[in-house]
C-alpha atoms as a PDB file:
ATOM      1  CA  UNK A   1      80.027  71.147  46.337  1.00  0.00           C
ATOM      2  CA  UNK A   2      81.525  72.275  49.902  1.00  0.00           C
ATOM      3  CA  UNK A   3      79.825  75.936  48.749  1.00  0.00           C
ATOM      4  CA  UNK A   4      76.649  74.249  48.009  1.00  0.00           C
ATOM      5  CA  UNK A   5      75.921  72.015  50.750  1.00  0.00           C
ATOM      6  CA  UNK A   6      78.078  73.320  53.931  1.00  0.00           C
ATOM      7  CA  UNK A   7      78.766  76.957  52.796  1.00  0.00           C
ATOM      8  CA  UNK A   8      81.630  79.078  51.850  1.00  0.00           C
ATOM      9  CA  UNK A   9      83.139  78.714  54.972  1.00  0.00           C
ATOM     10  CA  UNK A  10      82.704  76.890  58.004  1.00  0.00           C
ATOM     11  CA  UNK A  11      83.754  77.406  61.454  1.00  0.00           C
ATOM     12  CA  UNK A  12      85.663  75.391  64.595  1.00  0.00           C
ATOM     13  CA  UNK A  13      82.770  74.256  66.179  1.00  0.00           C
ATOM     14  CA  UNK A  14      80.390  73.719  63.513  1.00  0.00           C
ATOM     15  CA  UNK A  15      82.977  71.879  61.780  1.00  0.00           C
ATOM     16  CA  UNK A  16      84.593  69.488  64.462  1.00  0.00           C
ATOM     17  CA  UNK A  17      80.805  68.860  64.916  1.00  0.00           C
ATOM     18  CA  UNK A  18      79.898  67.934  61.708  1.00  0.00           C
ATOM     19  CA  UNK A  19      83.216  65.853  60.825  1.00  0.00           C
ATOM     20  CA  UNK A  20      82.906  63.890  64.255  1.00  0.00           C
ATOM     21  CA  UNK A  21      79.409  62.877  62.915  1.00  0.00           C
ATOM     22  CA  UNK A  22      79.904  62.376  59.903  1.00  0.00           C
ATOM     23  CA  UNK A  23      83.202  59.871  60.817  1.00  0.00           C
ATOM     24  CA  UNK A  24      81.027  58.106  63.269  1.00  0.00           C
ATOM     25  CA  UNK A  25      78.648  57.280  60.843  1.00  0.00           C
ATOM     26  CA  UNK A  26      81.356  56.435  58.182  1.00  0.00           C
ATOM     27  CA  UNK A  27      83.251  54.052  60.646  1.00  0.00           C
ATOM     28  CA  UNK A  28      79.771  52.485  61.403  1.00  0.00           C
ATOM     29  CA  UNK A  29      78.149  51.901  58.188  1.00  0.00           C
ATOM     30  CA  UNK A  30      80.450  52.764  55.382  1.00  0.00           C
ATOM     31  CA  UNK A  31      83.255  50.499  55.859  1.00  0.00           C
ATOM     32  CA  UNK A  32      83.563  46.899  53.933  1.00  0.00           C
ATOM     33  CA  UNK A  33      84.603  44.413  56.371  1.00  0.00           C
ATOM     34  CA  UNK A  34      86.749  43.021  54.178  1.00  0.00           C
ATOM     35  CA  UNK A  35      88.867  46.816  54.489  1.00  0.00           C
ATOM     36  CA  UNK A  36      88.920  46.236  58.539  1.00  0.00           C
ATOM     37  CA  UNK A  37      90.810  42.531  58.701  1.00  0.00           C
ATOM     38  CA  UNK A  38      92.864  43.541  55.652  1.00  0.00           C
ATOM     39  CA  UNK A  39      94.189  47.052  57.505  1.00  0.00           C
ATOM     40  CA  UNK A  40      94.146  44.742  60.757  1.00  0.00           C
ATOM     41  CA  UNK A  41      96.519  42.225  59.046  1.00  0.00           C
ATOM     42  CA  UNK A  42      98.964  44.997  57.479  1.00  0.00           C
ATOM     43  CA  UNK A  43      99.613  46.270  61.273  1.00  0.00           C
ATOM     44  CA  UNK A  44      99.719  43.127  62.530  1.00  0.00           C
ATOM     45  CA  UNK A  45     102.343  42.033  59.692  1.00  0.00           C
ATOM     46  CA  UNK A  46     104.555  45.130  60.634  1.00  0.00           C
ATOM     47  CA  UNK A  47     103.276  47.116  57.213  1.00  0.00           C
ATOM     48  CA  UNK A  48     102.731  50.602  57.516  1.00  0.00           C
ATOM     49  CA  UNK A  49      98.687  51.333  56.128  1.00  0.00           C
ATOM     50  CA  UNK A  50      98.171  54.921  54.207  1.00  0.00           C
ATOM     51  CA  UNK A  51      94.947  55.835  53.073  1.00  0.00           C
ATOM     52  CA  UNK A  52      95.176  57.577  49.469  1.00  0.00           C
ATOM     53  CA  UNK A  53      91.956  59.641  48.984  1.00  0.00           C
ATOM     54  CA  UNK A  54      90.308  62.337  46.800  1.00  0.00           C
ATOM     55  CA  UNK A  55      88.150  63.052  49.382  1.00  0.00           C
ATOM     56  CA  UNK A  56      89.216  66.104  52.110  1.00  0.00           C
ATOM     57  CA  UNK A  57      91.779  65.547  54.634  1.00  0.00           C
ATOM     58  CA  UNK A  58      89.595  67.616  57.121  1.00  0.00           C
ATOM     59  CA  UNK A  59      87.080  64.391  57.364  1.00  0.00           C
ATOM     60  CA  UNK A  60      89.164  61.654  55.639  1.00  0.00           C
ATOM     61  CA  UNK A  61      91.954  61.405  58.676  1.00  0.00           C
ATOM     62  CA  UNK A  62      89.597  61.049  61.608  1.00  0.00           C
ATOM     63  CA  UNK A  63      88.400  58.324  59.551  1.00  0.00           C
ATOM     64  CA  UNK A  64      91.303  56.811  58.941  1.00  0.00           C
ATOM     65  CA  UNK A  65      92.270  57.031  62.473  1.00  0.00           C
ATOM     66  CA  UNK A  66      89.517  55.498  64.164  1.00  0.00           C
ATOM     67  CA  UNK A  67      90.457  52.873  61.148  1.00  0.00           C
ATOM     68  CA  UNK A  68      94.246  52.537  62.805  1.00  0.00           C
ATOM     69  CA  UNK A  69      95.619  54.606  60.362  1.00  0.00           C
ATOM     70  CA  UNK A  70      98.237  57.183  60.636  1.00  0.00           C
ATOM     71  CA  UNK A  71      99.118  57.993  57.228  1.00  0.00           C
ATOM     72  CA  UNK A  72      97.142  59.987  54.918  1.00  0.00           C
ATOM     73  CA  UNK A  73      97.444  61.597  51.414  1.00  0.00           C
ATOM     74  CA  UNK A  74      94.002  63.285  50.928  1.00  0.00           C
ATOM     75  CA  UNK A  75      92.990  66.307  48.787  1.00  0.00           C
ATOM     76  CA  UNK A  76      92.993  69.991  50.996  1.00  0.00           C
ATOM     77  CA  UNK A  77      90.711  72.214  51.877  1.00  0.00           C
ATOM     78  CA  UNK A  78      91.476  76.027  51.931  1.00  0.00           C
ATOM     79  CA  UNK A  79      91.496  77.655  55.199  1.00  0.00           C
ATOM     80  CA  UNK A  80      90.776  81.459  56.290  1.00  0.00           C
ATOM     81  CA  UNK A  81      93.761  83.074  58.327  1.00  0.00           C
ATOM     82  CA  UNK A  82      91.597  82.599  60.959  1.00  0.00           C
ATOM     83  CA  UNK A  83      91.110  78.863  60.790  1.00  0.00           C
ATOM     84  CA  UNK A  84      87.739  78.712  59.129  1.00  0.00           C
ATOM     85  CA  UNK A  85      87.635  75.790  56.767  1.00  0.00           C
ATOM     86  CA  UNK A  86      86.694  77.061  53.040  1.00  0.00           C
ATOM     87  CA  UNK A  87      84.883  75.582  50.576  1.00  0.00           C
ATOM     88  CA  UNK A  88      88.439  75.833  47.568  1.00  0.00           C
ATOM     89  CA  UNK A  89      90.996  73.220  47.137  1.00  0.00           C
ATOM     90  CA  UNK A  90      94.172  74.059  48.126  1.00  0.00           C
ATOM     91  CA  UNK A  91      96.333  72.410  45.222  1.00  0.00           C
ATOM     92  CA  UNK A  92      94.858  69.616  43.168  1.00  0.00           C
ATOM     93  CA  UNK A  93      91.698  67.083  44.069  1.00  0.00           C
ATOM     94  CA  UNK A  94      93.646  64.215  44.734  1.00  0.00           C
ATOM     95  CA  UNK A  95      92.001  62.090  42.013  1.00  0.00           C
ATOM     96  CA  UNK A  96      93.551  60.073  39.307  1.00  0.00           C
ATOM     97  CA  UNK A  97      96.959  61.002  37.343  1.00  0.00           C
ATOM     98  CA  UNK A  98      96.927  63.775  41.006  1.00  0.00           C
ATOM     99  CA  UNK A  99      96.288  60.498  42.990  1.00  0.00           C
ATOM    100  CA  UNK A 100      99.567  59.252  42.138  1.00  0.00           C
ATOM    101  CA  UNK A 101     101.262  62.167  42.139  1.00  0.00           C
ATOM    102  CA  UNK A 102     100.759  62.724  45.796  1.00  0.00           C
ATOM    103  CA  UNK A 103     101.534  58.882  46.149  1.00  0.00           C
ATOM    104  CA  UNK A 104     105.174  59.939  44.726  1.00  0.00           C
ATOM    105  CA  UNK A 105     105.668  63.229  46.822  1.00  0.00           C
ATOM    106  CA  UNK A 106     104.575  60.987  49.547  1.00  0.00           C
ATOM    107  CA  UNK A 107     107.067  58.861  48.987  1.00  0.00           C
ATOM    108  CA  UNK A 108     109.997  60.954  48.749  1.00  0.00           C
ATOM    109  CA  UNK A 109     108.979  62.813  51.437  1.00  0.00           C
ATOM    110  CA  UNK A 110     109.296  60.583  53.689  1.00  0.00           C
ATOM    111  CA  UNK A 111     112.702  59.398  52.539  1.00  0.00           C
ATOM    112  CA  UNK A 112     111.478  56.248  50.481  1.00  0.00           C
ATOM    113  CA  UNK A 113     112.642  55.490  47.167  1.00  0.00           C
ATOM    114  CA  UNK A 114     110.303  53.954  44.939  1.00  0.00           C
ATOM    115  CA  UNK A 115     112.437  50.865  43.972  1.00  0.00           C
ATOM    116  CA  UNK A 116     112.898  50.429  47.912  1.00  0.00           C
ATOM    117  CA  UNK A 117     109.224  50.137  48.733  1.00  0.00           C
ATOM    118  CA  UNK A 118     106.446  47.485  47.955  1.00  0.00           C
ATOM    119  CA  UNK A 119     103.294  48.842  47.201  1.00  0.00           C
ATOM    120  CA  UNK A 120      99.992  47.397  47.534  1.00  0.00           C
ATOM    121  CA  UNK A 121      97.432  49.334  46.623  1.00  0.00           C
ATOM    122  CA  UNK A 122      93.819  48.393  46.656  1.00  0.00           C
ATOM    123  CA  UNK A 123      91.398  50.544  44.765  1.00  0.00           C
ATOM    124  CA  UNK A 124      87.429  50.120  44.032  1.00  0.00           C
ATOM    125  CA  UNK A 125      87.012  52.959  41.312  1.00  0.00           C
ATOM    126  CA  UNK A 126      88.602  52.808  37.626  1.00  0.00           C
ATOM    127  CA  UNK A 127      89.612  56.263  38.398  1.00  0.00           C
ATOM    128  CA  UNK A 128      92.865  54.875  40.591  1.00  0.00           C
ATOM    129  CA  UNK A 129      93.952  53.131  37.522  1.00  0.00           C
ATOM    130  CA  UNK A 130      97.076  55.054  36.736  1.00  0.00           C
ATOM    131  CA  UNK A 131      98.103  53.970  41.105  1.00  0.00           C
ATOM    132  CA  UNK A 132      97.152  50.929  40.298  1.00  0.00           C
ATOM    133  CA  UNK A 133      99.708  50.590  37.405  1.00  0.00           C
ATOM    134  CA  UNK A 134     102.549  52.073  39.774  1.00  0.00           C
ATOM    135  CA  UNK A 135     101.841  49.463  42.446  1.00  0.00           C
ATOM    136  CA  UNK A 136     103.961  46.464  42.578  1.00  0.00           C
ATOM    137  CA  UNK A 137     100.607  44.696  43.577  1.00  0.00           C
ATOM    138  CA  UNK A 138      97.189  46.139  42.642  1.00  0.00           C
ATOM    139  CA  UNK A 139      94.154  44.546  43.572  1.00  0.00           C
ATOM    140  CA  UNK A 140      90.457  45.623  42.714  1.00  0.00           C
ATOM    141  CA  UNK A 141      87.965  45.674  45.144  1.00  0.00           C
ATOM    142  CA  UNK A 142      84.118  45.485  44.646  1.00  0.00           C
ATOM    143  CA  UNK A 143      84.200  46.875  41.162  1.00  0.00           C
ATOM    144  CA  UNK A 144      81.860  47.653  38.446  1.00  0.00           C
ATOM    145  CA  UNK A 145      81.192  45.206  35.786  1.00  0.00           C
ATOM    146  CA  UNK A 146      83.386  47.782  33.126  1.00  0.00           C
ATOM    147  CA  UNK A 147      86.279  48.217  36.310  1.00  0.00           C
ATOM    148  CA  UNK A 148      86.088  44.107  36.258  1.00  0.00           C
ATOM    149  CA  UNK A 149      86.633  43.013  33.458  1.00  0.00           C
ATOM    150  CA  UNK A 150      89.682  45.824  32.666  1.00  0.00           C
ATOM    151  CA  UNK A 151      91.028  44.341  35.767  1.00  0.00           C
ATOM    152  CA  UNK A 152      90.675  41.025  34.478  1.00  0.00           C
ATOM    153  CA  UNK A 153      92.402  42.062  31.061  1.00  0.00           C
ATOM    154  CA  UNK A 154      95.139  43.335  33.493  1.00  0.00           C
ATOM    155  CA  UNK A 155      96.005  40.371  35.464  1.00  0.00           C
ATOM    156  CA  UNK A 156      94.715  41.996  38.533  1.00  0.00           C
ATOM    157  CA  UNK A 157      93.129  40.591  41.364  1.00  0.00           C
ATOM    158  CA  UNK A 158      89.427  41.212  42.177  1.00  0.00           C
ATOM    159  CA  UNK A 159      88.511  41.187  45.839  1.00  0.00           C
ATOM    160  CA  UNK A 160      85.177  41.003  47.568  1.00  0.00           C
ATOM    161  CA  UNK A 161      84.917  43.035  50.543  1.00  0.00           C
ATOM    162  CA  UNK A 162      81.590  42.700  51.339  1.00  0.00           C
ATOM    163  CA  UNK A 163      81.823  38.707  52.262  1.00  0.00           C
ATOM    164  CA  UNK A 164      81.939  37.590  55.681  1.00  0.00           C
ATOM    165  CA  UNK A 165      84.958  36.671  57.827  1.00  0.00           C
ATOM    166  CA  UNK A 166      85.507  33.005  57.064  1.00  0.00           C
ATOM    167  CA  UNK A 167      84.273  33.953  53.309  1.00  0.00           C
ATOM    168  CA  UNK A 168      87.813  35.563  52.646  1.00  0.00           C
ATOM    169  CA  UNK A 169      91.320  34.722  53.136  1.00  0.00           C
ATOM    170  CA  UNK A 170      93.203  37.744  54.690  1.00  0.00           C
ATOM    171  CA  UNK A 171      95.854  39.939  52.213  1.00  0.00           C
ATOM    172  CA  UNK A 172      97.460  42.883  52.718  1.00  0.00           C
ATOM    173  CA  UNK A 173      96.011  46.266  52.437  1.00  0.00           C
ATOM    174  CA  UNK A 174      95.572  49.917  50.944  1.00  0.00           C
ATOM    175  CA  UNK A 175      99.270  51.469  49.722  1.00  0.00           C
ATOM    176  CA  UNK A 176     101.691  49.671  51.858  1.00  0.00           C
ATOM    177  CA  UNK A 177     105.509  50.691  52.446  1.00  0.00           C
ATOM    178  CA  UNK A 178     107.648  48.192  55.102  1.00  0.00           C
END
């Protein structure tokens, strides 16, 4: 895809150009309010937020940071020894049973043992099933009818992210770890 529509490679300046607009408009108009006052309520509860992504860590942290959050686990890009960003993955697309994976490395490398941490992890594709299983509390967010009702089957909270403020009681958010 990155061959097709940016090239094989792309350079410093075309690429800080093209990330910086393409998180502006992101932050703007692709973000549920519903994900804002739930990642607002994590930090303000003392929770530390990580975004868990398939998409590329070259675009998915400056996202995340102009979201508040530090913490990301995001598929790679390959990189010239010059710097260029290339249009391979570097290791697996985080997606799925690799999703979780890199959940788990996560985890132990920053010291945390899996029966020491509470995760909450909030997912809006059936894709993030097998993170959603791990989680000690996995909720659904805006999901197709066939995500729904497997949700349902599960026991698992559906959330609405699209509703307004007063429309939706603040919980917790993404992958969580106190």
């Amino acid at each position: 895809m990155h061959a097709l529509m940016l090239g094989r490679t792309m350079t410093g300046a075309a690429e800080t150009e093209l990330v910086a607009a393409f998180s502006r408009h992101t932050l703007v108009r692709n973000v549920r309010p519903g994900a804002r006052r739930r990642i607002a309520a994590d930090h303000e509860a003392g929770y530390r937020v990580v975004l868990a992504t398939a998409a590329h860590r070259f675009y998915a942290e400056p996202i995340a940071r102009g979201l508040g959050i530090a913490d990301v686990i995001a598929t790679e890009a390959t990189r010239s020894p010059g710097g260029a960003l290339g249009s391979r993955l570097l290791g697996a697309n985080v997606y799925g049973e690799a999703k979780l994976s890199a959940v788990r490395a996560w985890l132990q490398q920053e010291g945390t043992a899996r029966d020491q941490a509470n995760i909450r992890f909030y997912s809006d594709h059936i894709t993030d099933v097998p993170c959603l299983e791990f989680a000690d509390e996995p909720y659904v967010v805006n999901p197709t009818s066939r995500f729904r009702a497997m949700a349902e089957a599960k026991g698992w909270q559906v959330l609405d992210w699209n509703l307004p403020e007063s429309g939706e009681p603040v919980k917790k958010a993404i992958a969580c770890v106190p």
